[in-house]
PDB file of N, CA and C in Angstrom:
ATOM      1  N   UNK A   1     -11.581  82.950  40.131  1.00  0.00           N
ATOM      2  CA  UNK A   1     -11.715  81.606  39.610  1.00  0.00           C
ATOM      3  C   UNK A   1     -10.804  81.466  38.399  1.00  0.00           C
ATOM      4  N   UNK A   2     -10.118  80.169  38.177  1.00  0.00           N
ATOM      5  CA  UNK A   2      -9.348  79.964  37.099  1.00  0.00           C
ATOM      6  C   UNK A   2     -10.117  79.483  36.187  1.00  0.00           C
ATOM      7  N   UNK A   3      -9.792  79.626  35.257  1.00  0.00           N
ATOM      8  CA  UNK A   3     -10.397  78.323  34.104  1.00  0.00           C
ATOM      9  C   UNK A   3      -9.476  78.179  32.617  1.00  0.00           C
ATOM     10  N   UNK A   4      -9.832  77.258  31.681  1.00  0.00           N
ATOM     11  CA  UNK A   4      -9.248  76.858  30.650  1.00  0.00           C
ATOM     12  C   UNK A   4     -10.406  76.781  29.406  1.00  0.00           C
ATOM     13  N   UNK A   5     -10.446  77.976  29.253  1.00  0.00           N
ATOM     14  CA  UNK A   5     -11.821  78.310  27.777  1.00  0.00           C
ATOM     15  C   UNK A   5     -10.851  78.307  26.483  1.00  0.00           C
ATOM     16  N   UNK A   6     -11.098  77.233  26.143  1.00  0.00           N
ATOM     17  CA  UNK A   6     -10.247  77.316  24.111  1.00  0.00           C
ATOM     18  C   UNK A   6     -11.396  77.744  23.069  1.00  0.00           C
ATOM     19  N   UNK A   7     -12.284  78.068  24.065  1.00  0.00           N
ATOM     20  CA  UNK A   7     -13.477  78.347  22.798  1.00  0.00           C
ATOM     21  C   UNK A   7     -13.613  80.062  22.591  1.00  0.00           C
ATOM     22  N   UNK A   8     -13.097  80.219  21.425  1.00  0.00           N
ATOM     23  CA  UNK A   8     -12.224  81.303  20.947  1.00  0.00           C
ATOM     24  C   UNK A   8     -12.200  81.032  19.466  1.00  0.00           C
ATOM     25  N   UNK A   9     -12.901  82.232  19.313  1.00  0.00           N
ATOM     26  CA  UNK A   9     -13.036  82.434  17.804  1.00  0.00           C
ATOM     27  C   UNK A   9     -11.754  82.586  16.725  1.00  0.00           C
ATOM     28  N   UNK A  10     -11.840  81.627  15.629  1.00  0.00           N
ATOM     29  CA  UNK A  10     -10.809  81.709  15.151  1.00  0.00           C
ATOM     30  C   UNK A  10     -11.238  81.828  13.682  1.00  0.00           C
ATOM     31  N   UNK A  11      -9.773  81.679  12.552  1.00  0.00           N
ATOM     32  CA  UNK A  11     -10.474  82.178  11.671  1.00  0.00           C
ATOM     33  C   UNK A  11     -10.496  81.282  10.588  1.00  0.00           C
ATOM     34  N   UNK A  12     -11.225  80.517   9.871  1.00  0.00           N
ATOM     35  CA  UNK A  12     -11.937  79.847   9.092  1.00  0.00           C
ATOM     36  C   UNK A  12     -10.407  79.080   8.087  1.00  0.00           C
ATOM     37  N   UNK A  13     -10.267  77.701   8.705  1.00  0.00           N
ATOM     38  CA  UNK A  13      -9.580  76.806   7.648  1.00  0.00           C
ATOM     39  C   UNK A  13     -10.043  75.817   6.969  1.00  0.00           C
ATOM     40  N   UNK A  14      -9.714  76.295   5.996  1.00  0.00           N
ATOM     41  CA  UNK A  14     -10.223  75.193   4.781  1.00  0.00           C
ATOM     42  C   UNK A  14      -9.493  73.521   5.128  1.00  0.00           C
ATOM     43  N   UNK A  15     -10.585  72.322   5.097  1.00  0.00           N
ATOM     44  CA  UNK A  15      -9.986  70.935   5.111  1.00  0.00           C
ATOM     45  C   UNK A  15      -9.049  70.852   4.859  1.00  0.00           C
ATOM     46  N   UNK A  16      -8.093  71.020   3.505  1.00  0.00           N
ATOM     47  CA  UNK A  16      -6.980  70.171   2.926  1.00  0.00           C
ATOM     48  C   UNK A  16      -5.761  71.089   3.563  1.00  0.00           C
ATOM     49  N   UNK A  17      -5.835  72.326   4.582  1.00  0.00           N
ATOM     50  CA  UNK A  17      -4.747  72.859   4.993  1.00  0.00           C
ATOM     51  C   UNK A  17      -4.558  72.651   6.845  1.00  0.00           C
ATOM     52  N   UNK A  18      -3.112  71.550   6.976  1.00  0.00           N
ATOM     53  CA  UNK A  18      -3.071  70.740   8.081  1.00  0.00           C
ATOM     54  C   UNK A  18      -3.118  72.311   9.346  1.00  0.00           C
ATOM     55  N   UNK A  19      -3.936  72.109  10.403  1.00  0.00           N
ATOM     56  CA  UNK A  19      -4.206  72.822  11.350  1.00  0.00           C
ATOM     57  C   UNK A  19      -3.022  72.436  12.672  1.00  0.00           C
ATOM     58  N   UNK A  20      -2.592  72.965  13.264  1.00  0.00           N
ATOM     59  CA  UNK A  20      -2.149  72.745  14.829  1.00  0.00           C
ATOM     60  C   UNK A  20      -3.268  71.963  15.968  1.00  0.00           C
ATOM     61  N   UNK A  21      -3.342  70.878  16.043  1.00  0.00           N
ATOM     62  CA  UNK A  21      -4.358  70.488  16.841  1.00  0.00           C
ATOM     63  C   UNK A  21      -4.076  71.267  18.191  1.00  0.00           C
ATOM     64  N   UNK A  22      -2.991  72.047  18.660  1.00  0.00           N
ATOM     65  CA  UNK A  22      -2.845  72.690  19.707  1.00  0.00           C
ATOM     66  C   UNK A  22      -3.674  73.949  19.747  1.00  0.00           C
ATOM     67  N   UNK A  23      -4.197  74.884  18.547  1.00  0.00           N
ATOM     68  CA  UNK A  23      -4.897  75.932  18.620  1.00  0.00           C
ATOM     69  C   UNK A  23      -6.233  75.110  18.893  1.00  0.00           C
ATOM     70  N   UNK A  24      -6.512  74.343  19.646  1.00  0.00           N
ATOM     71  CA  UNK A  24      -8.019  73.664  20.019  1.00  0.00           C
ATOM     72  C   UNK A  24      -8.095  73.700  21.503  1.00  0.00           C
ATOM     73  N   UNK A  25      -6.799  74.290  22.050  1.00  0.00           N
ATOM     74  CA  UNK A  25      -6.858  73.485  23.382  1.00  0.00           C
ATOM     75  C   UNK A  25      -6.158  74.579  24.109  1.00  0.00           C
ATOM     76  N   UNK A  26      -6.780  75.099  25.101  1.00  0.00           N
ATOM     77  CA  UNK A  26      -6.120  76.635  26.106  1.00  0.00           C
ATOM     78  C   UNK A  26      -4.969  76.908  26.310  1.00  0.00           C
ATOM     79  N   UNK A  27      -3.700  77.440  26.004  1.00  0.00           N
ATOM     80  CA  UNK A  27      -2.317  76.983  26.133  1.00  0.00           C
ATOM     81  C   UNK A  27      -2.147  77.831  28.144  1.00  0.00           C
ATOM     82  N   UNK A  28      -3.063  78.712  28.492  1.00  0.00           N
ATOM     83  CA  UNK A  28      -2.685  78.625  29.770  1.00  0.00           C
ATOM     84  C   UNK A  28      -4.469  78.835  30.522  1.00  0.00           C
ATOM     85  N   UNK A  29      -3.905  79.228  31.906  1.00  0.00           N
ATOM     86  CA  UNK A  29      -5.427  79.127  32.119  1.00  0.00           C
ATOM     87  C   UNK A  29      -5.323  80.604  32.395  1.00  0.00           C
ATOM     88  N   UNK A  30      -6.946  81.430  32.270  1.00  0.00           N
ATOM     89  CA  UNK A  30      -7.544  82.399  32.670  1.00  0.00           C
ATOM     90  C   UNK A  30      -8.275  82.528  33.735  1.00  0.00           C
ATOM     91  N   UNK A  31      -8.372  83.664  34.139  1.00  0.00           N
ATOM     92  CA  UNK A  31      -9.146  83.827  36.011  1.00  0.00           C
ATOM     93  C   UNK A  31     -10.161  85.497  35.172  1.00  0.00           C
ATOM     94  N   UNK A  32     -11.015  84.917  36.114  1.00  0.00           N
ATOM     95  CA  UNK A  32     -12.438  85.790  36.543  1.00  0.00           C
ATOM     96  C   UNK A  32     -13.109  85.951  37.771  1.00  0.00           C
ATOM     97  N   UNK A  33     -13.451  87.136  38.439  1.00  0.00           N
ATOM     98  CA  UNK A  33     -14.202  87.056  39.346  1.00  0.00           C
ATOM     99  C   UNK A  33     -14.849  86.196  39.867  1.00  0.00           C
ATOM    100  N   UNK A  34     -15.217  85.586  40.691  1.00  0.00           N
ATOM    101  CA  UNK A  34     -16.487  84.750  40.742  1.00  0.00           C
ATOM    102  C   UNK A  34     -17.544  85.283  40.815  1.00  0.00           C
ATOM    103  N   UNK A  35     -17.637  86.380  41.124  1.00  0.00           N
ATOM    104  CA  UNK A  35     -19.243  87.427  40.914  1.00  0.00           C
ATOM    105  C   UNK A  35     -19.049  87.109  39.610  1.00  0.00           C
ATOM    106  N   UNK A  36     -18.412  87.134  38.520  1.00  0.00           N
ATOM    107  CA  UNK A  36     -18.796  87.375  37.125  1.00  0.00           C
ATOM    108  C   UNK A  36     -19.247  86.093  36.424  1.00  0.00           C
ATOM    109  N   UNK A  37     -18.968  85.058  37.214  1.00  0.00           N
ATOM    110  CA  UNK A  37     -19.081  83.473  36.591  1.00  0.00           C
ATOM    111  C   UNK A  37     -20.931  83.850  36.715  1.00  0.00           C
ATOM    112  N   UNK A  38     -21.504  83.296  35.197  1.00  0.00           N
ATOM    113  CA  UNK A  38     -22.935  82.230  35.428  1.00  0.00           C
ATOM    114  C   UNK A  38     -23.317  81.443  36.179  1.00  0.00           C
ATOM    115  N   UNK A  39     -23.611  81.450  37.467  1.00  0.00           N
ATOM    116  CA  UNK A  39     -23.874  79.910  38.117  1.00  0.00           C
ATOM    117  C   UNK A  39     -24.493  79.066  37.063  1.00  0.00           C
ATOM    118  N   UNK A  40     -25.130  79.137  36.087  1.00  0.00           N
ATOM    119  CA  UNK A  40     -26.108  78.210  35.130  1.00  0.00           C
ATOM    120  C   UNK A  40     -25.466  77.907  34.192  1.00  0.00           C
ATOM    121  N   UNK A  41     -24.280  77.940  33.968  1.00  0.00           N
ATOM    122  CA  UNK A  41     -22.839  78.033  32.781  1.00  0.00           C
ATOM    123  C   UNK A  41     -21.513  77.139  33.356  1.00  0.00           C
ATOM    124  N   UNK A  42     -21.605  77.463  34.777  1.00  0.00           N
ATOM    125  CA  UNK A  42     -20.305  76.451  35.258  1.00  0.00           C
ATOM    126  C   UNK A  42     -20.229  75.919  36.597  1.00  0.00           C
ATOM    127  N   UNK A  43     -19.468  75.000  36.364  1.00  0.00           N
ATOM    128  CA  UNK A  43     -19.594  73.955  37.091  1.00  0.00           C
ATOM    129  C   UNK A  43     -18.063  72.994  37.195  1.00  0.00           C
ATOM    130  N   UNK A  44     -17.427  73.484  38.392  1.00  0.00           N
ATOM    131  CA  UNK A  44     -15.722  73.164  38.181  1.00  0.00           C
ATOM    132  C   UNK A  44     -15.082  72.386  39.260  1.00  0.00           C
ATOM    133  N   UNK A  45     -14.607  71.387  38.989  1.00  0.00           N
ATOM    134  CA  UNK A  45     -14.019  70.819  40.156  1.00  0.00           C
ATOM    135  C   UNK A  45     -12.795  70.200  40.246  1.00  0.00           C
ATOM    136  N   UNK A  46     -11.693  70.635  41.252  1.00  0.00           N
ATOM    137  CA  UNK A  46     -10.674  70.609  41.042  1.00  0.00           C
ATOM    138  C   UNK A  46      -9.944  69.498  42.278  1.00  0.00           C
ATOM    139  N   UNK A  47      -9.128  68.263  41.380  1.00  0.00           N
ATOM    140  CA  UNK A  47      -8.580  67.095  41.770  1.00  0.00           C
ATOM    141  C   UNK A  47      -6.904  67.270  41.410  1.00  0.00           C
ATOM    142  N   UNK A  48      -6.292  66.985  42.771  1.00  0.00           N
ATOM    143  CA  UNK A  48      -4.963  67.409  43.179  1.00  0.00           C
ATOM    144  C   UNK A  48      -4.036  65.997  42.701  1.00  0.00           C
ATOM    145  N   UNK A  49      -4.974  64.866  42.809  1.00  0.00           N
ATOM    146  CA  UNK A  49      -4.342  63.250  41.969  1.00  0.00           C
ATOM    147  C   UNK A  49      -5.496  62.489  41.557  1.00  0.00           C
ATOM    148  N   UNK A  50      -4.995  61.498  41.235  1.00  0.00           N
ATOM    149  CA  UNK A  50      -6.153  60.277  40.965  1.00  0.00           C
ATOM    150  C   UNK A  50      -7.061  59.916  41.520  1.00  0.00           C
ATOM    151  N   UNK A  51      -6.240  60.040  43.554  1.00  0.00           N
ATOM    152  CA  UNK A  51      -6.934  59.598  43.898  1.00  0.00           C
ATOM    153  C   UNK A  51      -8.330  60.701  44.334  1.00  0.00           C
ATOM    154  N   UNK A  52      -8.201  61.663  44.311  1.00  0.00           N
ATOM    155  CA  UNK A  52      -8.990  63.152  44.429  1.00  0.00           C
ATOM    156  C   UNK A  52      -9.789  62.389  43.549  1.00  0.00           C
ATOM    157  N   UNK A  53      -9.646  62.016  41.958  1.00  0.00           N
ATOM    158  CA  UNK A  53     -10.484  62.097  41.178  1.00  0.00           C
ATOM    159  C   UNK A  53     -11.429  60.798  41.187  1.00  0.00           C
ATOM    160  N   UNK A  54     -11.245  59.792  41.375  1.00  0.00           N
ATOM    161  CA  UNK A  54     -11.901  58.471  42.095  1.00  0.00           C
ATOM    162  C   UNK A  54     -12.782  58.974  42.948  1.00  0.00           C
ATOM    163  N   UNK A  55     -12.279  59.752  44.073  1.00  0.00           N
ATOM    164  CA  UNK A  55     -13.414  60.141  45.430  1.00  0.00           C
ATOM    165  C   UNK A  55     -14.546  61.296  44.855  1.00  0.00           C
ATOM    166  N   UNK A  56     -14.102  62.097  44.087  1.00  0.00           N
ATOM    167  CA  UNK A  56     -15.273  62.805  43.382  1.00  0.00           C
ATOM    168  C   UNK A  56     -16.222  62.086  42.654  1.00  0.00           C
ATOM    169  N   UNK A  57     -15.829  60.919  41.917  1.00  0.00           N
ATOM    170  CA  UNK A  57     -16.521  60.191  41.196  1.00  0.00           C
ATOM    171  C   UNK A  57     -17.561  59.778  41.858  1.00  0.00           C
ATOM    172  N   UNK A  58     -16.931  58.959  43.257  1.00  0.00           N
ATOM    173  CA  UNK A  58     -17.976  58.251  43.829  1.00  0.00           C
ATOM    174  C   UNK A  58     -18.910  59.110  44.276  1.00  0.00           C
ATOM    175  N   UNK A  59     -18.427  60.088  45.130  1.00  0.00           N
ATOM    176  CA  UNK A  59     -19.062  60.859  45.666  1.00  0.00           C
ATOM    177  C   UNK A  59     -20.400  61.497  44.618  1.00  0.00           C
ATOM    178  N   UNK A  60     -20.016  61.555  43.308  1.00  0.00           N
ATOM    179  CA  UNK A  60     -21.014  61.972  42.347  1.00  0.00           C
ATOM    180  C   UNK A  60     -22.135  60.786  42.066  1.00  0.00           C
ATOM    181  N   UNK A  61     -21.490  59.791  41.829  1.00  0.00           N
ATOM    182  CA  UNK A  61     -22.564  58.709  41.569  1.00  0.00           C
ATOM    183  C   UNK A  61     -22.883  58.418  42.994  1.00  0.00           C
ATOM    184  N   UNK A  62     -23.107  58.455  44.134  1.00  0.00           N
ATOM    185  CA  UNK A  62     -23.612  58.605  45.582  1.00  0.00           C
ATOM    186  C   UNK A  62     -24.849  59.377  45.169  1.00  0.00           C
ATOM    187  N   UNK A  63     -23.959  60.991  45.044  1.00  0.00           N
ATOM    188  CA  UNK A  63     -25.325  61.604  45.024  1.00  0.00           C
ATOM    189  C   UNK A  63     -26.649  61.481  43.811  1.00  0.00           C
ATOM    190  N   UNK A  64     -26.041  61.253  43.014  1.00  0.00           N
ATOM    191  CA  UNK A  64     -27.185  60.614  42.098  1.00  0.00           C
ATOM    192  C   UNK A  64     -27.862  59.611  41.816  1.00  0.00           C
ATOM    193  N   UNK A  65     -27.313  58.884  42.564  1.00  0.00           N
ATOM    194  CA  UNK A  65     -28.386  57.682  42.623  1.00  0.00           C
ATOM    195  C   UNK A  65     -29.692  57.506  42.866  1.00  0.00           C
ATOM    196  N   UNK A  66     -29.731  58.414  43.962  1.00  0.00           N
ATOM    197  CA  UNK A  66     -31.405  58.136  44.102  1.00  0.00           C
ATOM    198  C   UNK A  66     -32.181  59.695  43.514  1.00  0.00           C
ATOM    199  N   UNK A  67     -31.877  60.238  42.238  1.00  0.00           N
ATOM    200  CA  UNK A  67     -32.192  60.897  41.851  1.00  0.00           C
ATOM    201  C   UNK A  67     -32.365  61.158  40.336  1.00  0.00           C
ATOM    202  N   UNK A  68     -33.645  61.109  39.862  1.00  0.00           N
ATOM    203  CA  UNK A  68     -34.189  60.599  38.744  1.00  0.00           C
ATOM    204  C   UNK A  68     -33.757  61.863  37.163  1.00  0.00           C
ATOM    205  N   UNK A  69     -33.311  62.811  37.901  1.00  0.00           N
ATOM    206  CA  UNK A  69     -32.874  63.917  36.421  1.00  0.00           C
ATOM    207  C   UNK A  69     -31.533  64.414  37.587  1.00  0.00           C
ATOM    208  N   UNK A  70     -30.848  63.831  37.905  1.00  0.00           N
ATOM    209  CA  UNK A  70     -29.759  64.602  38.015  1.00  0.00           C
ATOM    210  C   UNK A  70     -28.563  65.518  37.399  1.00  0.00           C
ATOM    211  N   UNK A  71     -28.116  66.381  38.262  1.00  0.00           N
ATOM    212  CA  UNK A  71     -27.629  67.757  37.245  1.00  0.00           C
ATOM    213  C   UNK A  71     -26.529  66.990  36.613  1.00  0.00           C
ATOM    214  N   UNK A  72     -25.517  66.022  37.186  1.00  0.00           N
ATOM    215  CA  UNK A  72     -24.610  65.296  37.031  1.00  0.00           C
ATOM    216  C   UNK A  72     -23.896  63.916  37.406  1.00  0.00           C
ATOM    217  N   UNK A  73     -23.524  63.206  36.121  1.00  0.00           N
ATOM    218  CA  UNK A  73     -23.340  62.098  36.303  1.00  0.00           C
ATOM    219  C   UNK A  73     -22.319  61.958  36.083  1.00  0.00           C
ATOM    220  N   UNK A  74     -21.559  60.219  36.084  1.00  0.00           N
ATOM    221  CA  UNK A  74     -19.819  60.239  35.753  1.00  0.00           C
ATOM    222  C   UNK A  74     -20.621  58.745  34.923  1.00  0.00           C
ATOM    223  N   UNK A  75     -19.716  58.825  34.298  1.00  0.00           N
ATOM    224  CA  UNK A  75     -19.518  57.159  33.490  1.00  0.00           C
ATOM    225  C   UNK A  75     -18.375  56.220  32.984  1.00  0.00           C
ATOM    226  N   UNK A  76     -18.892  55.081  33.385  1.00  0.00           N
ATOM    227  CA  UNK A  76     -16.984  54.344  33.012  1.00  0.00           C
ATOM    228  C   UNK A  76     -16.673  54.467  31.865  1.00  0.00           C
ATOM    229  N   UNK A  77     -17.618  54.509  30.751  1.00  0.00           N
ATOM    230  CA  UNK A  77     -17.045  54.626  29.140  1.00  0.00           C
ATOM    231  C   UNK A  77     -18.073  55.533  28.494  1.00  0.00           C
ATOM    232  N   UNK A  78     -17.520  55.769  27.207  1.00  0.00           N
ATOM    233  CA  UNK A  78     -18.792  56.690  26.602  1.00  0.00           C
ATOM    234  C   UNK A  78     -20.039  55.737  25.832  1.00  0.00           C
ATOM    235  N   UNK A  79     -20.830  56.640  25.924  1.00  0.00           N
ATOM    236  CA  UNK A  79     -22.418  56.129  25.509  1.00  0.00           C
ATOM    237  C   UNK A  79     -21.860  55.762  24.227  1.00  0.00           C
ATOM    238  N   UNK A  80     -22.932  54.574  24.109  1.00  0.00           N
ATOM    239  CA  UNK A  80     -23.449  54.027  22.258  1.00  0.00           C
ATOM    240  C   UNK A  80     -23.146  54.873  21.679  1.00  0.00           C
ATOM    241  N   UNK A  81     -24.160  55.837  21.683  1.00  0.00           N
ATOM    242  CA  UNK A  81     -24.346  56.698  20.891  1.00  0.00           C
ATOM    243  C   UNK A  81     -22.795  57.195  19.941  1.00  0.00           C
ATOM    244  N   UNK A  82     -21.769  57.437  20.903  1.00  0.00           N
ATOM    245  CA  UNK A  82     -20.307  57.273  20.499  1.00  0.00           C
ATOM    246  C   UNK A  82     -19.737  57.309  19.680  1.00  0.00           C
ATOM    247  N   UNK A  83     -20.008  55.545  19.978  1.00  0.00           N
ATOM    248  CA  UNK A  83     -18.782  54.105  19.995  1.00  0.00           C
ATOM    249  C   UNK A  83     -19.530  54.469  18.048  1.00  0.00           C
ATOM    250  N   UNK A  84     -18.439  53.799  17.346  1.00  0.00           N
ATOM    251  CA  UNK A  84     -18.367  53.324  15.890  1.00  0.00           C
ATOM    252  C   UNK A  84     -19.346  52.546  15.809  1.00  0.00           C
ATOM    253  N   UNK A  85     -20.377  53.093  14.809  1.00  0.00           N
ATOM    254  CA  UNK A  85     -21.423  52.138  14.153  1.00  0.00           C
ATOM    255  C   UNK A  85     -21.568  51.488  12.812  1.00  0.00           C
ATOM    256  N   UNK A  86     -20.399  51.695  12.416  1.00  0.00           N
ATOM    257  CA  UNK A  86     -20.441  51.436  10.544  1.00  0.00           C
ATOM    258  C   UNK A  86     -20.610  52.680   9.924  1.00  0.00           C
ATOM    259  N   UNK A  87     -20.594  53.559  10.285  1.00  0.00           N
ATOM    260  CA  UNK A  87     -21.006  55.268   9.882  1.00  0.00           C
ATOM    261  C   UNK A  87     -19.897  55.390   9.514  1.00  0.00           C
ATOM    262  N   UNK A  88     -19.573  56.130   8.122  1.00  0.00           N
ATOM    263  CA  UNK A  88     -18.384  56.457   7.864  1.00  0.00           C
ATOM    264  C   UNK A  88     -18.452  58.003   8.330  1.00  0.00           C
ATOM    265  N   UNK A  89     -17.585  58.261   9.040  1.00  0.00           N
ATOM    266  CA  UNK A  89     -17.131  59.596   9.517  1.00  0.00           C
ATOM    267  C   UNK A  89     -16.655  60.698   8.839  1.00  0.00           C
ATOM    268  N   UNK A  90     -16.403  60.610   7.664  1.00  0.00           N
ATOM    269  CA  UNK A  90     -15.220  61.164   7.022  1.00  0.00           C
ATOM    270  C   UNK A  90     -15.920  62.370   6.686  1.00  0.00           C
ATOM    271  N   UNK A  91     -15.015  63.360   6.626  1.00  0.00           N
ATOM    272  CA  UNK A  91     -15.562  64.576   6.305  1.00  0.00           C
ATOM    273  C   UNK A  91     -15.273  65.120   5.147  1.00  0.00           C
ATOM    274  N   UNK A  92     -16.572  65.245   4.283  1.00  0.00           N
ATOM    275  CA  UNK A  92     -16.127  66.030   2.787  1.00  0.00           C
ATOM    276  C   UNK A  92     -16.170  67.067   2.971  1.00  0.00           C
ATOM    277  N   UNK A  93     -14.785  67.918   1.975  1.00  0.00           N
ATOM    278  CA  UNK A  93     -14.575  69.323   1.969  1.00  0.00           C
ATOM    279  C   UNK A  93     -15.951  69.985   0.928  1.00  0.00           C
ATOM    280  N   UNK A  94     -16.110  71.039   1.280  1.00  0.00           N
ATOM    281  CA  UNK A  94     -17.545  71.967   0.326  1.00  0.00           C
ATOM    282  C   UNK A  94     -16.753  72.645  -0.860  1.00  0.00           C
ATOM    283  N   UNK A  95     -17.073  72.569  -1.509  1.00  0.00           N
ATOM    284  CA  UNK A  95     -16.399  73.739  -2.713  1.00  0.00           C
ATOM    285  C   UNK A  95     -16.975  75.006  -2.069  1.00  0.00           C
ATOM    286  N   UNK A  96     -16.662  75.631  -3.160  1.00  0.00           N
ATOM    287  CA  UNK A  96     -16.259  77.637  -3.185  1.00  0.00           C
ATOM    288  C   UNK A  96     -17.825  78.082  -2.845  1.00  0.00           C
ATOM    289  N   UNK A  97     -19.048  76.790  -3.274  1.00  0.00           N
ATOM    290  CA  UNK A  97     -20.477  77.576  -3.162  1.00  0.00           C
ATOM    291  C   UNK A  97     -21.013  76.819  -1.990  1.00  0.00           C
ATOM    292  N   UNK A  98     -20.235  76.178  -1.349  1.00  0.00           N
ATOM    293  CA  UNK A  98     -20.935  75.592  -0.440  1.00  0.00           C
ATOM    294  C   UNK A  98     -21.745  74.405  -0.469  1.00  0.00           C
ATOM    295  N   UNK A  99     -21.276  73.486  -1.959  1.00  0.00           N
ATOM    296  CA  UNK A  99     -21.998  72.313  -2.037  1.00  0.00           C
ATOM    297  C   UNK A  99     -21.050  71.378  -2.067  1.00  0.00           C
TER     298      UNK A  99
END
């Protein structure tokens, strides 16, 4: 099995020093057994164009429809929860003690 894991320990930057937004994101992909994959951890599906990815969609909201906790859903936009509420986002840096 292939995959693309960027979650990879790295080592601690302070706010005010500009980061590579590219060290966030897998620069190739990795393969594993499939005996070694979690079934309860992953869950992968692979679309060759658009239109691949449209027919999975439906096919996902098909199967969930008539099913009240389903494992998986698709959605046209992201939840409320999200979207900008007047919350200022901004992130303050901590000093040296952590306050």
């Amino acid at each position: 099995a292939y995959y693309l894991a960027p979650h990879v320990a790295q080592p601690y930057q302070p706010l005010q020093r500009s980061v590579s937004v590219a060290s966030f994101h897998a620069a190739q992909a990795d393969k594993m057994p499939l005996s070694s994959i979690d079934p309860s951890l992953a869950l992968g599906f692979y679309c060759d164009d658009r239109s691949d990815f449209d027919d999975l969609c439906r096919r996902i909201a098909a199967a969930a429809s008539g099913d009240s906790s389903p494992i998986l859903t698709v959605a046209d936009r992201a939840p409320d929860y999200l979207l900008d509420d007047g919350v200022d986002d901004e992130i303050e840096a901590m000093d040296e003690d952590g306050c």
